[in-house]
Structure formats: C-alpha cells, structure tokens
Protein backbone atom coordinates (compact mmCIF):
# COMPACT_ATOMS: atom_id res chain seq x y z
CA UNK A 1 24.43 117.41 149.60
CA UNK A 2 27.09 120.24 148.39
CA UNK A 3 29.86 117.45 149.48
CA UNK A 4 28.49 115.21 146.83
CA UNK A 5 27.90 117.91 144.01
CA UNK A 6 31.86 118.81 144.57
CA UNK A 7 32.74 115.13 144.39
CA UNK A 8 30.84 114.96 141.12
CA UNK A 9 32.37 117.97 139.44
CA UNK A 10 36.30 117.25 140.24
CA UNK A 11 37.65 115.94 136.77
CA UNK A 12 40.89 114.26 137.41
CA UNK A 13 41.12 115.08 133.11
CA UNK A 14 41.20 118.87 133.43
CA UNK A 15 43.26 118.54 136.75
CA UNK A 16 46.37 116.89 134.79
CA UNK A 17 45.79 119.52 131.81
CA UNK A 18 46.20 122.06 134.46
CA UNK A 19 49.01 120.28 135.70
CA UNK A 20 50.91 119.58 132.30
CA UNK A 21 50.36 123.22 131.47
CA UNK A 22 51.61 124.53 134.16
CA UNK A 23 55.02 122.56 134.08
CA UNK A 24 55.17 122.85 130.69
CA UNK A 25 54.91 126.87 131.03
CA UNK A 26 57.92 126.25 133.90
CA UNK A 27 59.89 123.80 131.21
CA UNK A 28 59.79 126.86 128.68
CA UNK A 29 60.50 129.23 131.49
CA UNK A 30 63.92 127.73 132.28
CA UNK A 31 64.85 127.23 128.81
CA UNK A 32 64.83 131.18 128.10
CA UNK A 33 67.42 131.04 131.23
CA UNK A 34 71.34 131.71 130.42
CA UNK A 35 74.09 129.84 132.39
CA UNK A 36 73.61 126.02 131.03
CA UNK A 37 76.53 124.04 129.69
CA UNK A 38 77.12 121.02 127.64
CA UNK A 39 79.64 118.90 126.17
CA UNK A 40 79.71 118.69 122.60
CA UNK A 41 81.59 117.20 119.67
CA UNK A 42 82.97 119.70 117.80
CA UNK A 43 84.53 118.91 114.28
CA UNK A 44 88.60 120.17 113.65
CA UNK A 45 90.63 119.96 110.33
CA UNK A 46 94.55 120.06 111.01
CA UNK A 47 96.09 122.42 108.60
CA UNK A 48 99.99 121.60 107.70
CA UNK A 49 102.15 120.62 104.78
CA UNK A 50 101.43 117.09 103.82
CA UNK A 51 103.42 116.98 100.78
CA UNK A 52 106.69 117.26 103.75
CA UNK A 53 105.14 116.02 106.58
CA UNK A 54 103.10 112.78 108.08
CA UNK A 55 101.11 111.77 111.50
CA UNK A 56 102.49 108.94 112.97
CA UNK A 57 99.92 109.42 115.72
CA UNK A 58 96.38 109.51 114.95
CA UNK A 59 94.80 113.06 114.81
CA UNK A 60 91.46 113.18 115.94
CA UNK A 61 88.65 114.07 113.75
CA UNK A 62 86.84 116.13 116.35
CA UNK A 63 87.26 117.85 119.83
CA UNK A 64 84.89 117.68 122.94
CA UNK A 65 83.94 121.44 123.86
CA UNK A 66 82.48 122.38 127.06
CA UNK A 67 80.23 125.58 126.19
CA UNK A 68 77.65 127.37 127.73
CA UNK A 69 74.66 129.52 126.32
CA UNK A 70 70.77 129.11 126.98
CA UNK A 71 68.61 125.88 127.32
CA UNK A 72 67.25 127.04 124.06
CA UNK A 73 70.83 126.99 121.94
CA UNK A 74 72.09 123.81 123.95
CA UNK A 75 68.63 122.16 123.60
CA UNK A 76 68.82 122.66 120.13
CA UNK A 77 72.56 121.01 119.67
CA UNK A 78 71.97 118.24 122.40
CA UNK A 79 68.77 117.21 120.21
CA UNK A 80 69.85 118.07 116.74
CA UNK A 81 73.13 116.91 115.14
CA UNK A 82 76.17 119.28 115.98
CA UNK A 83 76.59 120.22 112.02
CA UNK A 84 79.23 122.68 111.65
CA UNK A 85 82.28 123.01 109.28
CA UNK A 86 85.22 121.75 110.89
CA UNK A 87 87.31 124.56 112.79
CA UNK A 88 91.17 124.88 111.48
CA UNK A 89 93.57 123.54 113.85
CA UNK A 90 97.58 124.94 112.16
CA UNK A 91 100.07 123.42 113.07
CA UNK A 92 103.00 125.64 112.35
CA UNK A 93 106.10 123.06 112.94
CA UNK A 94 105.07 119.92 112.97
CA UNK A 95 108.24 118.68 113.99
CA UNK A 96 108.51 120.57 117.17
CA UNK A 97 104.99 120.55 118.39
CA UNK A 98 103.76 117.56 120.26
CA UNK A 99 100.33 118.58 122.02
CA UNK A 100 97.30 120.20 121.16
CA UNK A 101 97.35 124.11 122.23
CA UNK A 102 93.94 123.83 124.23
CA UNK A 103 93.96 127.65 124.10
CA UNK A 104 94.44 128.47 120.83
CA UNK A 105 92.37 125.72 119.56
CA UNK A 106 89.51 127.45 122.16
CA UNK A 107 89.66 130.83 120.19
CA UNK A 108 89.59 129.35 116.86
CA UNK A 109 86.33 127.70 117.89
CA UNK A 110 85.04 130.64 119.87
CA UNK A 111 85.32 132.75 116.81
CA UNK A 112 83.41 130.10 114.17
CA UNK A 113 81.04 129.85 116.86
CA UNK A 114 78.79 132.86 117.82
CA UNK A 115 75.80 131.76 119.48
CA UNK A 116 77.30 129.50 121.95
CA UNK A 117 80.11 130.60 124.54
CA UNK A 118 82.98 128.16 124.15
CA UNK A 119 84.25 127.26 128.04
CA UNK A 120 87.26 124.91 127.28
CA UNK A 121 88.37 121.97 125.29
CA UNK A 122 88.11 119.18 127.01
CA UNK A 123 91.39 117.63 127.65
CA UNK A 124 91.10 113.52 126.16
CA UNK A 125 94.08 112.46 124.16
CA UNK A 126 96.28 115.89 122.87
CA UNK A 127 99.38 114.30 121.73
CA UNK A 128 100.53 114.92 118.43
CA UNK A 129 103.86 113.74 116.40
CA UNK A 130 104.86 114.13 113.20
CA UNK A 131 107.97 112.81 111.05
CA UNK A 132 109.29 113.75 107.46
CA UNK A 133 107.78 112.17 104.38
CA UNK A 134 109.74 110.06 102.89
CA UNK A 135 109.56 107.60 99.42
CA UNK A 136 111.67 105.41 98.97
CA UNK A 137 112.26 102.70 95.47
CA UNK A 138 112.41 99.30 96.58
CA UNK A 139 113.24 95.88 93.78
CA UNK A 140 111.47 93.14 94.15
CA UNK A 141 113.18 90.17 92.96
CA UNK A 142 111.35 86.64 92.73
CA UNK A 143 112.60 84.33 95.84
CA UNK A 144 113.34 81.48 93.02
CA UNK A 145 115.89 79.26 95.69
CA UNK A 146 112.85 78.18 97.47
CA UNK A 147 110.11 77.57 94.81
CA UNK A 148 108.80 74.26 95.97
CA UNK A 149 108.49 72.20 92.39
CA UNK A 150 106.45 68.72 92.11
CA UNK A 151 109.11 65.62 91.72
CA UNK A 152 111.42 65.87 88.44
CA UNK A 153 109.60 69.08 87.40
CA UNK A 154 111.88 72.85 86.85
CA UNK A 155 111.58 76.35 86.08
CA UNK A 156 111.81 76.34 81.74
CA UNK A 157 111.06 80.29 81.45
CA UNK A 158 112.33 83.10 82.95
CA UNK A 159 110.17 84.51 85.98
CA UNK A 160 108.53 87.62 85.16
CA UNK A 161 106.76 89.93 87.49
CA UNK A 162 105.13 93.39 87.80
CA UNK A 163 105.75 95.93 88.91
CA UNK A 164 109.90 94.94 89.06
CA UNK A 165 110.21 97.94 91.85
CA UNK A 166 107.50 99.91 93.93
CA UNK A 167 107.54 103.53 95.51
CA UNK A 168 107.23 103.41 99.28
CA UNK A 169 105.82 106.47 101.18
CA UNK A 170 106.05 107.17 104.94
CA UNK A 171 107.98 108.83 107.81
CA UNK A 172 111.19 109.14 107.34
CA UNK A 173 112.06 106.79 110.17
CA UNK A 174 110.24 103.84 109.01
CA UNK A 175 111.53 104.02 105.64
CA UNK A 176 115.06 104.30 106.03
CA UNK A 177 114.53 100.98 108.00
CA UNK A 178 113.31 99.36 104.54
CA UNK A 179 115.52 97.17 102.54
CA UNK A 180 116.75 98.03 99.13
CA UNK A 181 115.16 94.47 97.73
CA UNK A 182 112.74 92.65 98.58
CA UNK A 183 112.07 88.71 98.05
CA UNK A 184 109.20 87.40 96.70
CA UNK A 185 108.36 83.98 97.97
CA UNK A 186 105.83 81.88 95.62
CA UNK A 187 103.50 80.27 97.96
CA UNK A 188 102.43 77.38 96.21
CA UNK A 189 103.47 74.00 97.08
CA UNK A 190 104.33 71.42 94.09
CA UNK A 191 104.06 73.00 91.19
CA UNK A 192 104.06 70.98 88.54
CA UNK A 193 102.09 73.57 85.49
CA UNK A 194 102.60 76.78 84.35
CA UNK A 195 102.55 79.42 86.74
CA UNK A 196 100.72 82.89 86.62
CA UNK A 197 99.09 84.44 89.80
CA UNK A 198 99.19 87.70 91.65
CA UNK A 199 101.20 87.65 95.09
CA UNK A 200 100.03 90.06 98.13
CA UNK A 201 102.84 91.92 99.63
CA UNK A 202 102.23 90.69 103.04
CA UNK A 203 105.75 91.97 104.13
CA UNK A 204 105.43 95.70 103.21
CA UNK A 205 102.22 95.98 105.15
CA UNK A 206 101.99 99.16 108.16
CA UNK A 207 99.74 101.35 108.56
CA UNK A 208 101.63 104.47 108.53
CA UNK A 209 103.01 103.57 104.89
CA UNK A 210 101.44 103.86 101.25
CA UNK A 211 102.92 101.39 98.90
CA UNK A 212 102.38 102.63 94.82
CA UNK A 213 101.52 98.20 94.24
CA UNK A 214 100.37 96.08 97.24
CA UNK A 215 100.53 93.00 95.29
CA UNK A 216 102.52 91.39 92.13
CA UNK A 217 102.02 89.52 89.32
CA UNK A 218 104.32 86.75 88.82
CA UNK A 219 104.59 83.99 85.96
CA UNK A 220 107.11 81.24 84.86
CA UNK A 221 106.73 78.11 82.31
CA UNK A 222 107.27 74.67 84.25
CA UNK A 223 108.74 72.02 82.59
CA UNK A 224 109.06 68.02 83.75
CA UNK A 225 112.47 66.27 83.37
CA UNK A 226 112.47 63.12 80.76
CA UNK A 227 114.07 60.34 81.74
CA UNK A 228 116.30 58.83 79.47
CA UNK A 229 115.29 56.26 77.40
C-alpha cells in the first residue's frame, strides 16, 4: 500500500524543475569563475601619412585577439556584438616596416581594453608594404588611325574630347610605369553619323590607382564622300 502512495506522488514535472534549477544554479556558478578565453575580432585603424604614403597590400580592418577574463565578460562579447572604437595601430616608417608588431599592437589594445585581459594577437596575415604616392598627368589623345568608318564616309570635324589629360594617383612604382599619352580607341564599328559618346578607360584600370576621370567624352561630325557627277 505505501509502494503505491509513493508511486502516485513522484511528479516527473517538479523532478525536471529540480533538475533545471539545479544546473542552472551550476551554469551561473561557473560563469562568476575567472580563467576563460576567447577569440575575438577586435577593430584597428592604421595611423600614417596618407597624403606621402599608400598600401599596396591590403591592411586589415580588424585583428583576432585571444583574451581571457570571466564567463560573465566573454559571455557577454561572444553573445553581443564586439562594439568598440577601433584601437590605433602607427606606423612610424612605412617604408621600412613590413609586419605587424604583435607586441605593440597587444598593449595598445590592452590599454583601450580594461575589463578583459588581452593574451595575444593572433598571428593570420601581418604583412604590410607601403610605397610613395605618386600623381602623375597623363594626355589622352583620340586613336583616330583606326576609327572604323562605314564605306565612302570620313571624319568632317575635329575630334573633341574631355577631359584632354587626367591626374593619376598611386605608388610610386606603378606610376612611373605609366605612359605620358594615352590612345583612345573609338569602339564603334561603321560609323556612318555623327559621333558623341562617353568612352570607359578600360586601360588605366588597377586597383591600387585613383584616376581624377575614368571615362571620356568624345565627339566628331561624319561626313559621306559624293561621287562625282
């Protein structure tokens, strides 16, 4: 009779309260713990003259930082968005430095970061290079030997364009590699009207240069030939 009244009483409902309660007490417990570490993002600005000086590799935008601190404070940044302002990165001579200084870059972040303990950076890609600015004024002249004209049609005007020259900006050593002029080829075939379109400059185009025009108007009156009567 008593083994039958116990059977009746066990709620398997408060049992898993219990039981949730208990490991959530444990869960909160451990978070007030020190001596967890994470991996996180961490945002860096690179400070240097730009006006003299230009990346020609890629500078990341942000860091990964292995730091340590309580489950609370690495809870809190593995659940929420790592929102910080970027830590400054100097760079003193561009020209001479060519990695990341892991160490220095550690201190600068363990000093904009209190409540967390900043480990190390982790080490992914910590190349740098840098060249001279450069600008350089190049002419652009229309390509007019190769216009490809309809049958017993020709040029009647003079060819204008604009901009006549552009500014090119970039490291020193892709620049200096740039001609002085450069042709403009008209693409269309058999022209036989007037002519007045804008023309991309397709052969100017790298990514570590900024051209003042990337494209150019051009226009010319077409005439046709009479035959003689």
């Amino acid at each position: 009779m008593n083994t039958a009244q116990n059977v009746r009483s066990f709620q398997p409902t408060k049992a898993l309260l219990c039981l949730g309660a208990a490991a959530l007490f444990w869960f909160l417990n451990a978070l007030n713990k020190p001596g967890y570490t994470l991996n996180v993002e961490y945002p860096v600005r690179f400070v240097y003259d730009d006006s003299l000086f230009i990346p020609t590799l890629p500078l990341p935008h942000a860091v990964r930082v292995n730091v340590s601190s309580d489950g609370w404070g690495l809870l809190r940044h593995s659940w929420l968005p790592f929102r910080v302002e970027p830590v400054d990165y100097i760079v003193a001579n561009p020209l001479r430095e060519t990695v990341i200084n892991t160490s220095s870059l550690a201190a600068a972040l363990a000093e904009q970061v209190k409540k967390l303990h900043v480990n190390y950076v982790v080490a992914d890609t910590l190349a740098m290079s840098f060249d001279r600015r450069m600008t350089k004024t190049v002419r652009l002249v229309p390509d007019s030997l190769h216009l490809n004209l309809a049958p017993r049609f020709m040029v009647s005007s003079v060819i204008n364009m604009t901009p006549r020259t552009i500014e090119i900006n970039g490291p020193a050593k892709l620049v200096r590699g740039l001609p002085d002029t450069v042709w403009v080829k008209i693409p269309r075939k058999r022209i036989s009207d007037n002519y007045d379109e804008e023309i991309p400059l397709t052969q100017l185009r790298h990514p570590l240069l900024h051209t003042s025009a990337d494209r150019v108007a051009v226009s010319f009156e077409v005439g046709e030939l009479l035959s003689p009567q």
